[in-house]
Protein backbone atom coordinates (compact mmCIF):
# COMPACT_ATOMS: atom_id res chain seq x y z
CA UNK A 1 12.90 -4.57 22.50
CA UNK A 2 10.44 -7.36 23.37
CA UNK A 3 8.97 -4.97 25.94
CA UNK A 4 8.06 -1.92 23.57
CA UNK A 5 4.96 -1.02 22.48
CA UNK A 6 4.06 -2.11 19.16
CA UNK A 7 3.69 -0.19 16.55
CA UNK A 8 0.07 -0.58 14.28
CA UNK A 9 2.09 -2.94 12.09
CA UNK A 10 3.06 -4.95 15.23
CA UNK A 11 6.43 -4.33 15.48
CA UNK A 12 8.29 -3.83 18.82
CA UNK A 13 11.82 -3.33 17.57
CA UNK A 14 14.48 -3.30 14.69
CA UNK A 15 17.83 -4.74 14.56
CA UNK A 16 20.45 -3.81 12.25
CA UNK A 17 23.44 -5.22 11.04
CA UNK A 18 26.40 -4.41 9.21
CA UNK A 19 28.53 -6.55 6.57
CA UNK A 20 30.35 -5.77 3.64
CA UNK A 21 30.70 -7.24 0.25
CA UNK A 22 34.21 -9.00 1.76
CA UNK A 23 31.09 -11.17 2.90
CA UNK A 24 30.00 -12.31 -0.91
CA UNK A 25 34.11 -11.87 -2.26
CA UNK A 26 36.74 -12.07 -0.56
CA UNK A 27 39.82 -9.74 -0.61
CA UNK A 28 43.58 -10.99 -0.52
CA UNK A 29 45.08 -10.88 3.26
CA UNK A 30 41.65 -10.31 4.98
CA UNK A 31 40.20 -13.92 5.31
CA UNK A 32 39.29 -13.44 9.13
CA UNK A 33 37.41 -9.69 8.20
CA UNK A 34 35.61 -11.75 4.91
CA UNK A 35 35.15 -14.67 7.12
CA UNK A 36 33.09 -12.54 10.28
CA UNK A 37 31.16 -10.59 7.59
CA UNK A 38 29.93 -13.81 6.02
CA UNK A 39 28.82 -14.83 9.72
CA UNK A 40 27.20 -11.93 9.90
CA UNK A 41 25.56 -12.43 7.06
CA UNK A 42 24.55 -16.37 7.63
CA UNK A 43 23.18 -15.43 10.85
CA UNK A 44 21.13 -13.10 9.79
CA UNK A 45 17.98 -15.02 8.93
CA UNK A 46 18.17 -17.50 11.65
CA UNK A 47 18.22 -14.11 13.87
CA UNK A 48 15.31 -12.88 11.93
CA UNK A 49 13.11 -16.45 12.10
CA UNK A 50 13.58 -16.57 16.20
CA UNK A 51 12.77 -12.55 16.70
CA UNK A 52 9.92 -12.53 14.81
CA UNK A 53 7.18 -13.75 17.42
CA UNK A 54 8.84 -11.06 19.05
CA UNK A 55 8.09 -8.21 16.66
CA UNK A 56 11.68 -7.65 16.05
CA UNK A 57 12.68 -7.70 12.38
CA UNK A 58 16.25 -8.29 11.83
CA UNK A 59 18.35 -7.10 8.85
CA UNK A 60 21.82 -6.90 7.34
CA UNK A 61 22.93 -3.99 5.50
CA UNK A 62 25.82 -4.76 2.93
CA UNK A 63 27.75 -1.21 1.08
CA UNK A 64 29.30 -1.80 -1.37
């Protein structure tokens, strides 16, 4: 994504991730699901802080 051509905003790229709310409450007999959707979710700005000389945003998207 590094390689596009940014847009007039300056963005190259967009990456999106999906959680659920398992990631903010848990749900009996799914700790390892609720456990990688928190990880998902507590990697998500650390993601977003290193892409972003890049132009590349980085989100999480959680239904629910």
């Amino acid at each position: 994504m590094s390689q596009n051509q940014s847009d007039t905003d300056g963005h190259c790229g967009l990456v999106v991730n999906m959680a659920s709310m398992a990631a903010f409450e848990g749900q009996v007999g799914q700790a390892a699901y609720s456990a990688s959707k928190g990880g998902i979710m507590g990697m998500t700005l650390p993601i977003a802080q290193d892409l972003v000389p890049l132009g590349i945003r980085a989100v999480t998207i959680a239904p629910g």
